[in-house]
Protein backbone atom coordinates (compact mmCIF):
# COMPACT_ATOMS: atom_id res chain seq x y z
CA UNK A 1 11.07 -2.45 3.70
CA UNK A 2 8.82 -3.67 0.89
CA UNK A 3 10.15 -4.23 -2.72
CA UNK A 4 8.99 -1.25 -4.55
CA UNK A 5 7.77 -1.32 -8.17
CA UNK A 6 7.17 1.54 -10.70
CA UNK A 7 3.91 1.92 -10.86
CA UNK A 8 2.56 3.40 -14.29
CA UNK A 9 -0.81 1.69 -14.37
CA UNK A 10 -3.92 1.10 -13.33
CA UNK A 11 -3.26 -2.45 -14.38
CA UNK A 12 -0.04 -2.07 -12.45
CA UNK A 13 -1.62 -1.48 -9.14
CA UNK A 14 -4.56 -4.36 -10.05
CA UNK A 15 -1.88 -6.80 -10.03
CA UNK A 16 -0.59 -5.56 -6.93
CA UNK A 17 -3.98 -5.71 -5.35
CA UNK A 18 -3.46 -8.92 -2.79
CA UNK A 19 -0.54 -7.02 -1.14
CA UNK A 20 -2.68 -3.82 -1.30
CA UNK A 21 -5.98 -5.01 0.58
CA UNK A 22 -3.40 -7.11 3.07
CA UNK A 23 -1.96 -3.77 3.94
CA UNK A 24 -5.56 -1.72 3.87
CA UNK A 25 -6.62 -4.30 6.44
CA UNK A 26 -4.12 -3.98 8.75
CA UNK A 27 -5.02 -0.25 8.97
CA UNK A 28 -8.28 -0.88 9.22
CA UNK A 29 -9.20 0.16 6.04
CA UNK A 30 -11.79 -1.64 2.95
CA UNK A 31 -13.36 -0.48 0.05
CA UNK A 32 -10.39 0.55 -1.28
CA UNK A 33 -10.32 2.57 -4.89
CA UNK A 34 -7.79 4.28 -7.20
CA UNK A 35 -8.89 7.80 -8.81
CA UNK A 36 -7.29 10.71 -10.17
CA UNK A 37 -5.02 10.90 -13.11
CA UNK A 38 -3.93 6.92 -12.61
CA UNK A 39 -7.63 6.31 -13.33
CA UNK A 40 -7.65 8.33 -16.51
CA UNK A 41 -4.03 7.00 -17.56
CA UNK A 42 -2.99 10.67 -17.31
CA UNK A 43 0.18 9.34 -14.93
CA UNK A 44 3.32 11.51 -15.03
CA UNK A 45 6.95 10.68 -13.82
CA UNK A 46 5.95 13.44 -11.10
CA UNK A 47 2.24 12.31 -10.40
CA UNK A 48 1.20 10.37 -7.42
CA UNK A 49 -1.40 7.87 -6.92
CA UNK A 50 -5.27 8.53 -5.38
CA UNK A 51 -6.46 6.44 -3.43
CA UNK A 52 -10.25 6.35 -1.78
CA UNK A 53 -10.81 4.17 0.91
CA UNK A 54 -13.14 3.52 4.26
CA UNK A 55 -11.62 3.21 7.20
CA UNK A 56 -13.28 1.16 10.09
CA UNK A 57 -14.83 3.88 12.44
CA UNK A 58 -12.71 3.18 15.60
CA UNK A 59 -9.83 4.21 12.80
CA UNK A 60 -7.23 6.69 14.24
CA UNK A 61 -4.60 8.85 12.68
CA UNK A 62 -1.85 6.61 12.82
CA UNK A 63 -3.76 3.76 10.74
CA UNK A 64 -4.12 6.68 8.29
CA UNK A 65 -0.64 7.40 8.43
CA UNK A 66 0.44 3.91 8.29
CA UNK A 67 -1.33 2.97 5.24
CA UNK A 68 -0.42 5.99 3.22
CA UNK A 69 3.43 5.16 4.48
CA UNK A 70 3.09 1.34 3.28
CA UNK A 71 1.17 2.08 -0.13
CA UNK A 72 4.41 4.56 -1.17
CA UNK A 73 7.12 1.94 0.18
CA UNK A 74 4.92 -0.88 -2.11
CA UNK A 75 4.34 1.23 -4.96
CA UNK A 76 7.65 2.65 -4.45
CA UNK A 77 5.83 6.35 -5.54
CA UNK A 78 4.06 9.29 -3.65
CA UNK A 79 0.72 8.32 -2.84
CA UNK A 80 -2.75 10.15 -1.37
CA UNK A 81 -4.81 8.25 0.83
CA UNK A 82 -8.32 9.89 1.19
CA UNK A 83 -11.36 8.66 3.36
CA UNK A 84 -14.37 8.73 1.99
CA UNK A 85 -16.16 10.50 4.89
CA UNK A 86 -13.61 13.35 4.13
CA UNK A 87 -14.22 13.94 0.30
CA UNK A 88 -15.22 17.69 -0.34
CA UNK A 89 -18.93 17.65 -0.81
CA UNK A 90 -17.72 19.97 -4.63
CA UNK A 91 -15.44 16.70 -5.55
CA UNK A 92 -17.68 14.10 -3.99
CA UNK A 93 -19.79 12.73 -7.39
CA UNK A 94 -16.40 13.24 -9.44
CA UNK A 95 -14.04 11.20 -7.64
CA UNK A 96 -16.50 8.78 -7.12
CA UNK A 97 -17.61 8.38 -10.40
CA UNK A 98 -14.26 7.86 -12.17
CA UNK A 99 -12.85 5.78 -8.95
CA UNK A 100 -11.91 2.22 -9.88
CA UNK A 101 -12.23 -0.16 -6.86
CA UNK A 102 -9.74 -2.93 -6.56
């Protein structure tokens, strides 16, 4: 198991970016961004942490599944992983516009 941190910040999860994109790749995932109240330093002790990424297409479920379950052992917090392809067409221009792409 990864050594979690307490993540309060975006700056927090910046600094954790190398292990971050190391772990989107090997679930064939790029492009990855933060959003959500982390974004707008509106972070609770019971908030988790957005995250908008692309996934390669041949992507399956378990890549999904795996990233989300790495991100919360590394970050040592509750985590969202959402494709892109899947945002809401109603959300779509704001959680892209405040996403922050590490």
């Amino acid at each position: 198991m990864a050594e979690t941190a307490t993540i309060h910040t975006l700056e927090d999860i910046r600094r954790l970016r190398p292990q971050i994109m190391k772990l989107a790749r090997q679930c064939r995932a790029h492009q990855v961004s933060v959003f959500g109240s982390c974004v707008r330093g509106e972070m609770r002790a019971d908030s988790d942490i957005d995250f908008l990424v692309d996934f390669d297409e041949d992507y399956s479920l378990l890549d999904h599944a795996g990233l989300l379950v790495g991100l919360e052992d590394l970050l040592g917090c509750k985590v969202d992983v959402v494709p892109r392809k899947a945002l809401r067409p109603f959300l779509r221009d704001t959680v892209i516009s405040e996403a922050e792409e590490l």
